[in-house]
PDB file of N, CA and C in Angstrom:
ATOM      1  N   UNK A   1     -11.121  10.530  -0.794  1.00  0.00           N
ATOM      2  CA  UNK A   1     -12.137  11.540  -0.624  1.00  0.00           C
ATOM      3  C   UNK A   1     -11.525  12.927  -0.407  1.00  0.00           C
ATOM      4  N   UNK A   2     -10.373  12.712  -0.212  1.00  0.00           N
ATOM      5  CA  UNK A   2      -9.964  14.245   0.097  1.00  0.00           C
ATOM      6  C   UNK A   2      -9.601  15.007  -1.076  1.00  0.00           C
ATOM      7  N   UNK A   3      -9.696  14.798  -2.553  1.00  0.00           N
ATOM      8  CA  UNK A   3      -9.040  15.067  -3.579  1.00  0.00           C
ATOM      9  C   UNK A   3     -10.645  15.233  -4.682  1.00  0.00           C
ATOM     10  N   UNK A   4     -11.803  14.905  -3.842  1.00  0.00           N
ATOM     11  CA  UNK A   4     -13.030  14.479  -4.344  1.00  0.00           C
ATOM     12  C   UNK A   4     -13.476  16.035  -5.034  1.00  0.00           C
ATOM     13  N   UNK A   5     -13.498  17.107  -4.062  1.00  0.00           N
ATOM     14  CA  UNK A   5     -13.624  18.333  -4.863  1.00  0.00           C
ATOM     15  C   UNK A   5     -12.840  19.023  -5.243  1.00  0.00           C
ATOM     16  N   UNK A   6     -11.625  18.554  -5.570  1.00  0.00           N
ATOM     17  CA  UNK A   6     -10.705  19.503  -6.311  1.00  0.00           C
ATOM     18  C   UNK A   6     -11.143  19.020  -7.868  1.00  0.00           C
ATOM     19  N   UNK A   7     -10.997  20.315  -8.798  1.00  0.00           N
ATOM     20  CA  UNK A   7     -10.822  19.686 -10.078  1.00  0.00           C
ATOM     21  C   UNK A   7      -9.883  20.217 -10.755  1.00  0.00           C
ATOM     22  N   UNK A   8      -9.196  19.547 -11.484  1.00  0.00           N
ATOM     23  CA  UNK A   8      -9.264  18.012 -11.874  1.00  0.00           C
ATOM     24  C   UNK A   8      -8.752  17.139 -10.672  1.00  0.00           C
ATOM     25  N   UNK A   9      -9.158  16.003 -10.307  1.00  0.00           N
ATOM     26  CA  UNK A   9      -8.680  15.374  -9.278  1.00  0.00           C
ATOM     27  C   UNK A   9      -7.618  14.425  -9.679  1.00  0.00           C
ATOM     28  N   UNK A  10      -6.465  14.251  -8.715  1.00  0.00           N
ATOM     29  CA  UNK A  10      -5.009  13.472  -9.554  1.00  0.00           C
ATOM     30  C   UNK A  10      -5.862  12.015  -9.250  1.00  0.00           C
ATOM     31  N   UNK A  11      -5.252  11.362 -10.034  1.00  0.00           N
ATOM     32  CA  UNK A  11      -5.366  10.086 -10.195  1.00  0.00           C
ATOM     33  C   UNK A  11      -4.121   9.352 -10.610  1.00  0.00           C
ATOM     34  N   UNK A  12      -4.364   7.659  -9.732  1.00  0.00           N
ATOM     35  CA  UNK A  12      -2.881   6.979 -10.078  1.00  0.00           C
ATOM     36  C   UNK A  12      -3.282   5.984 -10.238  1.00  0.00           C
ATOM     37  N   UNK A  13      -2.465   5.083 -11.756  1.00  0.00           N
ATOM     38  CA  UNK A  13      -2.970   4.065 -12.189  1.00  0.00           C
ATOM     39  C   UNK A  13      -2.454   3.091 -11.192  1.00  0.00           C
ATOM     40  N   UNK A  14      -2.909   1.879 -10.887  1.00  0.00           N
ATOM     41  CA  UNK A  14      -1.877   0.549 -10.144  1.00  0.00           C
ATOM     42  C   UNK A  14      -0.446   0.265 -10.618  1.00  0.00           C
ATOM     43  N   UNK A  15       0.454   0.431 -11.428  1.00  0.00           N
ATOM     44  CA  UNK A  15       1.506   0.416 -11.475  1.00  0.00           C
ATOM     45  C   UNK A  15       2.567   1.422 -11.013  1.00  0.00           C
ATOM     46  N   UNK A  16       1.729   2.764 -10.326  1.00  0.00           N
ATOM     47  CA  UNK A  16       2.019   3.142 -10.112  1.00  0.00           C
ATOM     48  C   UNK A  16       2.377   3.303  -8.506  1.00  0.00           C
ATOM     49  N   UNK A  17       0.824   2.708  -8.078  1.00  0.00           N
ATOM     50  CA  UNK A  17       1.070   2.255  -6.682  1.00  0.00           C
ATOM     51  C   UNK A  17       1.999   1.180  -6.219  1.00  0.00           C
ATOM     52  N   UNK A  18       2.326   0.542  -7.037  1.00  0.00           N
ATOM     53  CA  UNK A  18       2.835  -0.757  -7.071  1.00  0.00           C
ATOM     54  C   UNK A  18       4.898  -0.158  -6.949  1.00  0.00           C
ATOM     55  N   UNK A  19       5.185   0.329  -7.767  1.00  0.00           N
ATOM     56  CA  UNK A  19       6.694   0.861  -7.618  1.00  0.00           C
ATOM     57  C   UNK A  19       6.470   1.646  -6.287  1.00  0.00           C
ATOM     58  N   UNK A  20       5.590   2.418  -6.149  1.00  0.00           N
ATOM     59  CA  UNK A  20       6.066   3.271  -4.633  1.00  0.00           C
ATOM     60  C   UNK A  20       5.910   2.151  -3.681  1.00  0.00           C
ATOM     61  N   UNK A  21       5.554   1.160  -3.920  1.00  0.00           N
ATOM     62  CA  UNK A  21       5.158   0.823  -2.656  1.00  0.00           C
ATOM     63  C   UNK A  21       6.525  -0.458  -3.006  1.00  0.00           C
ATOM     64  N   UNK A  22       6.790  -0.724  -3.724  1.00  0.00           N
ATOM     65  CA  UNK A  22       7.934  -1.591  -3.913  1.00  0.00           C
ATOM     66  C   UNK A  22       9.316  -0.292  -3.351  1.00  0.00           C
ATOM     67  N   UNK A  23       9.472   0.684  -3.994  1.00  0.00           N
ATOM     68  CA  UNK A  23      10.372   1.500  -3.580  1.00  0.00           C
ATOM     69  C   UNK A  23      10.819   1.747  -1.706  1.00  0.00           C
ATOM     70  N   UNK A  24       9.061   1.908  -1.096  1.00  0.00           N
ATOM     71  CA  UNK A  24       8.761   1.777   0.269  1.00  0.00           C
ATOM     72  C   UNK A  24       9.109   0.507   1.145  1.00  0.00           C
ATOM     73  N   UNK A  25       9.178  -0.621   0.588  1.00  0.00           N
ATOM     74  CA  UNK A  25       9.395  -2.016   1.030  1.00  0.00           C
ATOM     75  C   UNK A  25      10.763  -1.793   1.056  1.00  0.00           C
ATOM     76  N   UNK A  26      11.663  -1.964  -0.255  1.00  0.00           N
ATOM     77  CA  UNK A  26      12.879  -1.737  -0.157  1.00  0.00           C
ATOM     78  C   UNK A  26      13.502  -0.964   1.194  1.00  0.00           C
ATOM     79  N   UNK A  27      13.063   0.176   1.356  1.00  0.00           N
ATOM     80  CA  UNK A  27      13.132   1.552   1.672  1.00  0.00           C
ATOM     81  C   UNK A  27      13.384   0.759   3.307  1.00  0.00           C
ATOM     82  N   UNK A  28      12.354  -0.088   3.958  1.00  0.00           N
ATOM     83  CA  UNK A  28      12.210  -0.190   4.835  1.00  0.00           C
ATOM     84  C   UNK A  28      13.029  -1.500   5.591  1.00  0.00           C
ATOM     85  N   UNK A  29      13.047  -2.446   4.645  1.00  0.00           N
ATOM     86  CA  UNK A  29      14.143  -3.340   4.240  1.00  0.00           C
ATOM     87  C   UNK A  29      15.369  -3.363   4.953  1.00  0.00           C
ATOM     88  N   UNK A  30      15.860  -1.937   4.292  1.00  0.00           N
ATOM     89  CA  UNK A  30      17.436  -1.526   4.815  1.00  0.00           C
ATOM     90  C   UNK A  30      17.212  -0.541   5.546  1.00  0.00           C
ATOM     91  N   UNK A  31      16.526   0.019   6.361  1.00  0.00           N
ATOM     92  CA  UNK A  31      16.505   1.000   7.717  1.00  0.00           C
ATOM     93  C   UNK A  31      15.650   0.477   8.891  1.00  0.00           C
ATOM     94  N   UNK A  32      14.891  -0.467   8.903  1.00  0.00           N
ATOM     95  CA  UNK A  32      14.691  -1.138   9.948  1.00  0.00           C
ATOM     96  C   UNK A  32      15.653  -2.236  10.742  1.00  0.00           C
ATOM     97  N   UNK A  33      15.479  -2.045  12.052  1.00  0.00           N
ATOM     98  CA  UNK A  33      16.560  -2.796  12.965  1.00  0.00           C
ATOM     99  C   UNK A  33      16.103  -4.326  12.686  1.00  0.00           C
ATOM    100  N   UNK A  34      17.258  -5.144  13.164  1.00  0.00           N
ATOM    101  CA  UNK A  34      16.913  -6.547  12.610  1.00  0.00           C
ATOM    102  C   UNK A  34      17.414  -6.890  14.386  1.00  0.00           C
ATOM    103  N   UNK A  35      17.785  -6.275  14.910  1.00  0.00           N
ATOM    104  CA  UNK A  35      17.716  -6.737  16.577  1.00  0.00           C
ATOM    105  C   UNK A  35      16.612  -7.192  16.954  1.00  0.00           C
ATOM    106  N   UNK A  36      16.605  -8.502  17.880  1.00  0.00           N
ATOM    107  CA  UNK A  36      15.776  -9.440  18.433  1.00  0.00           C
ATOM    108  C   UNK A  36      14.844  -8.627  19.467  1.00  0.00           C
ATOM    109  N   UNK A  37      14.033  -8.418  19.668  1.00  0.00           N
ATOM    110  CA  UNK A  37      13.172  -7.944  20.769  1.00  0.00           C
ATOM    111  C   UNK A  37      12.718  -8.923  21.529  1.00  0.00           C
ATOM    112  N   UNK A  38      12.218  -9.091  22.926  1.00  0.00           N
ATOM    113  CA  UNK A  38      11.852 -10.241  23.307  1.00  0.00           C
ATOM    114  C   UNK A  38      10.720  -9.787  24.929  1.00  0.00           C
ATOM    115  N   UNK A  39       9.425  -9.792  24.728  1.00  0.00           N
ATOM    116  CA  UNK A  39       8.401  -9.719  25.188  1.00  0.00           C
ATOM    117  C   UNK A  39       7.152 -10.534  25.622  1.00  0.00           C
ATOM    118  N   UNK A  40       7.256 -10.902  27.199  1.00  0.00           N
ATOM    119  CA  UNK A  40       6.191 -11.901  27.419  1.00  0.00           C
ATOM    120  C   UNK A  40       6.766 -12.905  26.875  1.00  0.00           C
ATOM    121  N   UNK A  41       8.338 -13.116  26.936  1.00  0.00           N
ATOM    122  CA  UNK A  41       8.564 -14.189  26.325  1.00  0.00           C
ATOM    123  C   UNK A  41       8.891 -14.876  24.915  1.00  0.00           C
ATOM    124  N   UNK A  42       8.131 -13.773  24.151  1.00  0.00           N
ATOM    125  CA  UNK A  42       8.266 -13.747  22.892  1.00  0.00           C
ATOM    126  C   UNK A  42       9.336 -12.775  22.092  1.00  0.00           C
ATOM    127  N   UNK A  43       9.592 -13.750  21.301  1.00  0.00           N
ATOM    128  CA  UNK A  43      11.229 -13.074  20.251  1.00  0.00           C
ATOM    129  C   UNK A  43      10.420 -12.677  19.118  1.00  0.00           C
ATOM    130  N   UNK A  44      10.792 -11.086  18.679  1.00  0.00           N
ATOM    131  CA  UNK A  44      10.244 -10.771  17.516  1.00  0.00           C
ATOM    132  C   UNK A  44      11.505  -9.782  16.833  1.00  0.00           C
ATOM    133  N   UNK A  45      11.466  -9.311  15.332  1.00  0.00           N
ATOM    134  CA  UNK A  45      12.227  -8.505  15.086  1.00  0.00           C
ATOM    135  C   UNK A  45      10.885  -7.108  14.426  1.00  0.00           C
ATOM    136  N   UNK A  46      11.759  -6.250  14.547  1.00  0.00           N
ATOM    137  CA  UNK A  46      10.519  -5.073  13.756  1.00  0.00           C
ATOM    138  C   UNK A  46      10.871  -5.216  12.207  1.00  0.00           C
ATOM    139  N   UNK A  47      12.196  -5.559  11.573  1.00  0.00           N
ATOM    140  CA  UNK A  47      12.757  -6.404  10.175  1.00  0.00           C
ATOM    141  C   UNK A  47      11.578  -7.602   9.770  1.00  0.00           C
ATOM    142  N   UNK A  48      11.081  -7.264   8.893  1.00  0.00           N
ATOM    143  CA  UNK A  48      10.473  -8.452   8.325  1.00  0.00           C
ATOM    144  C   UNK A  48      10.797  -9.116   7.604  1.00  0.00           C
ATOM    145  N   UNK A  49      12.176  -8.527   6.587  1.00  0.00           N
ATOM    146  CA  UNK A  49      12.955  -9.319   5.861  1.00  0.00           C
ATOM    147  C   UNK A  49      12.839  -8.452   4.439  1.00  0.00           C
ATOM    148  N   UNK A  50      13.654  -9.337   3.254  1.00  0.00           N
ATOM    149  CA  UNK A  50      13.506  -8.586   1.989  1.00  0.00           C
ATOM    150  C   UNK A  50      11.840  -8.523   1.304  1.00  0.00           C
ATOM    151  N   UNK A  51      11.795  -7.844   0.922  1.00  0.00           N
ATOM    152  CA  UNK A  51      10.239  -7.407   0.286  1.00  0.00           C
ATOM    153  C   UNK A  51      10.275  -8.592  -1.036  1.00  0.00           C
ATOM    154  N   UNK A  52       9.296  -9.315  -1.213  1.00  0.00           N
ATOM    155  CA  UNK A  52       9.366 -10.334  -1.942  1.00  0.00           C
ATOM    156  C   UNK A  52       7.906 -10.328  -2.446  1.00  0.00           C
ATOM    157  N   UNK A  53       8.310 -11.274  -3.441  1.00  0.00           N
ATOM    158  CA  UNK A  53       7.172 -11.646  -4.637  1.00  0.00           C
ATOM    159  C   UNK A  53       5.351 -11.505  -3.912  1.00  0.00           C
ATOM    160  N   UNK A  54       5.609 -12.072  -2.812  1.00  0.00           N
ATOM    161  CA  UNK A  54       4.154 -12.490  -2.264  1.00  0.00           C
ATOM    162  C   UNK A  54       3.399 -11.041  -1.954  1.00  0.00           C
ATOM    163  N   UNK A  55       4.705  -9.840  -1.693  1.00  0.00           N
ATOM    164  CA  UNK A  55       4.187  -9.142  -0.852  1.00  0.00           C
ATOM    165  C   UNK A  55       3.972  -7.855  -2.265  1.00  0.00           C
ATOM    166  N   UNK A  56       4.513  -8.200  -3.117  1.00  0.00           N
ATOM    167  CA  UNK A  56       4.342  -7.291  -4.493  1.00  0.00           C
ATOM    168  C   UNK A  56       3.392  -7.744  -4.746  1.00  0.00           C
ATOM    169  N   UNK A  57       2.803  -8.736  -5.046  1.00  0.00           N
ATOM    170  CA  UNK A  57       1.453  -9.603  -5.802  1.00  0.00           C
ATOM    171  C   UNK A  57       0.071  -8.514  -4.679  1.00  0.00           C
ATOM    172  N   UNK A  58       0.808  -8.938  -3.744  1.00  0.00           N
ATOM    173  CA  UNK A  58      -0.735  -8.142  -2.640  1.00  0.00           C
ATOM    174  C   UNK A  58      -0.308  -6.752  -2.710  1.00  0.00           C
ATOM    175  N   UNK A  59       0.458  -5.963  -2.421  1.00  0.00           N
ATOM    176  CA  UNK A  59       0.102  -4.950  -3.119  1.00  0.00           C
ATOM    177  C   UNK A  59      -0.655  -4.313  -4.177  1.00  0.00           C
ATOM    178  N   UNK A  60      -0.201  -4.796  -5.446  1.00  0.00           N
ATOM    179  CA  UNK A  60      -0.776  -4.686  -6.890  1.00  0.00           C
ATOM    180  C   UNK A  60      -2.348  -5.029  -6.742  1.00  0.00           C
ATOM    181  N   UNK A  61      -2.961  -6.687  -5.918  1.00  0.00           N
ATOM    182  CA  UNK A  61      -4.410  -6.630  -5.976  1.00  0.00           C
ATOM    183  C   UNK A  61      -4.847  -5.546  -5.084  1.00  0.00           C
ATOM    184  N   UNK A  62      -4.293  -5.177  -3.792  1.00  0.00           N
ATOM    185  CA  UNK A  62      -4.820  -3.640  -3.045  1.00  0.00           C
ATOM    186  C   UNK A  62      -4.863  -2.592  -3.343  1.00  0.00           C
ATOM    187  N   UNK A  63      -4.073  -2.294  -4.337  1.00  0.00           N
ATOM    188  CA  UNK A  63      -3.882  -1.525  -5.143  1.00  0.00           C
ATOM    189  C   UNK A  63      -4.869  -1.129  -6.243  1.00  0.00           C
ATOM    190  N   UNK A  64      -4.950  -2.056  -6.829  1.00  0.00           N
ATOM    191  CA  UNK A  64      -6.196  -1.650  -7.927  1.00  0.00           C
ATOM    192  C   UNK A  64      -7.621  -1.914  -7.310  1.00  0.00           C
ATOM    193  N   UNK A  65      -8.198  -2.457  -5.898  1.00  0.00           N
ATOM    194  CA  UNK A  65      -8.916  -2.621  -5.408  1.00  0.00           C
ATOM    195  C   UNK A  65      -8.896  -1.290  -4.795  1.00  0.00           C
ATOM    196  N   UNK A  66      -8.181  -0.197  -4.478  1.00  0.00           N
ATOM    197  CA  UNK A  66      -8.613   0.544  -3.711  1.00  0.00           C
ATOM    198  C   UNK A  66      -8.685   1.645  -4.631  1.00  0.00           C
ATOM    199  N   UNK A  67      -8.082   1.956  -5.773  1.00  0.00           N
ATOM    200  CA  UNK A  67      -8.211   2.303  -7.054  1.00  0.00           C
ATOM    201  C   UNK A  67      -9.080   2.143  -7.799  1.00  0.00           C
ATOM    202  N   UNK A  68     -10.275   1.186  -7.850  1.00  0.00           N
ATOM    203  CA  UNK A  68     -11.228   0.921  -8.320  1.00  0.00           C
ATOM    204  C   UNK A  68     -12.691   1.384  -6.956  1.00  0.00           C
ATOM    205  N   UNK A  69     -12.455   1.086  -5.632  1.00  0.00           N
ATOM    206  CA  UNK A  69     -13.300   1.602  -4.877  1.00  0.00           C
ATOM    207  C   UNK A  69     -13.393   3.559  -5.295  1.00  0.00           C
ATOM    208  N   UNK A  70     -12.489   4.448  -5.493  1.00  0.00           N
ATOM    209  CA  UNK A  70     -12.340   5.932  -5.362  1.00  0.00           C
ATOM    210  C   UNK A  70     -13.381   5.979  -6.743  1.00  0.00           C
ATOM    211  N   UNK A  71     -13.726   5.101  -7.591  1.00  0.00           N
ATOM    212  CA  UNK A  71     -15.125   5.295  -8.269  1.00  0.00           C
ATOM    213  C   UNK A  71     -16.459   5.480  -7.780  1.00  0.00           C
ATOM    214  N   UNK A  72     -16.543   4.707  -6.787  1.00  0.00           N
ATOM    215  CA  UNK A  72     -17.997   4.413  -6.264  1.00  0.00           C
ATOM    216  C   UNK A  72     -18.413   5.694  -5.597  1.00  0.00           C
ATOM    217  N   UNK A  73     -17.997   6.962  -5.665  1.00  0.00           N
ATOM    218  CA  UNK A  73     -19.069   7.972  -5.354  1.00  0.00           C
ATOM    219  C   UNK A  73     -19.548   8.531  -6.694  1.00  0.00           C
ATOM    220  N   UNK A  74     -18.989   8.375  -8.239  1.00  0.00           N
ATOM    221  CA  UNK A  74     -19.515   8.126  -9.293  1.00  0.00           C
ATOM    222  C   UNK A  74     -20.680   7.647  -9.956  1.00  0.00           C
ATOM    223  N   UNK A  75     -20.024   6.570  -9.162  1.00  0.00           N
ATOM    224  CA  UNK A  75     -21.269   5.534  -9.430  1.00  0.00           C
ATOM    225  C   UNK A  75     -22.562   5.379  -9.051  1.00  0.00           C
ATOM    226  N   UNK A  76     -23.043   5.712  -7.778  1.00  0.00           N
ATOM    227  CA  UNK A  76     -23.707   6.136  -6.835  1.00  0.00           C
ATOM    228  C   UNK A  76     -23.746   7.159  -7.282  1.00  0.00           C
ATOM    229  N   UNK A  77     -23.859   8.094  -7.761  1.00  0.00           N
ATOM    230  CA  UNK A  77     -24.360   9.283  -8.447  1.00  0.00           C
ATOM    231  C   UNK A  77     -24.747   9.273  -9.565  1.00  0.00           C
ATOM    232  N   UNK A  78     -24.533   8.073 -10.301  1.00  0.00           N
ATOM    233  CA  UNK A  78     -24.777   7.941 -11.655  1.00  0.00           C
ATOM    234  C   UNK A  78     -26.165   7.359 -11.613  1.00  0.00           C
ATOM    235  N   UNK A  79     -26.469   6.400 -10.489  1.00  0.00           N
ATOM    236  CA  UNK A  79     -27.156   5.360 -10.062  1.00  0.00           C
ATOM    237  C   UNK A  79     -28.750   6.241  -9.536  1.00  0.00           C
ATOM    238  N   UNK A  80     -28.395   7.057  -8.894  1.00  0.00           N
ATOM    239  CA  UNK A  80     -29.369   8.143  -8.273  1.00  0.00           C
ATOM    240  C   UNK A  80     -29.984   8.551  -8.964  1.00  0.00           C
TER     241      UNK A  80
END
């Protein structure tokens, strides 16, 4: 919505969201600490590990799901 009255408004296809956000995973990958934290008992790391298949797949469907929602004030105007 913040890009709603500019014109022309940028737009990004899902493959595009999909490399930044693969680039961002990576990114985070190798600069997050992999030291144990341990709270209430509980062991956690802030490292979640290498960015993998499962987490590219959900990207890409959030991706074009939220890419496909930035229509619906269109639509709803079309609809009116």
């Amino acid at each position: 919505m913040f890009f709603y009255l500019r014109y022309p408004a940028p737009y990004w296809s899902g493959p595009v969201g999909v490399i930044l956000a693969w680039i961002g995973g990576k990114l985070l990958e190798k600069i997050l600490p992999i030291r144990l934290w341990n709270v209430a008992g509980y062991e956690f790391s802030l490292n979640p590990g290498p960015f993998n298949i499962k987490e590219h797949t959900l990207t890409y469907m959030l991706g074009g799901l939220i890419l496909e929602a930035n229509m619906a004030p269109y639509a709803m105007g079309a609809t009116i």
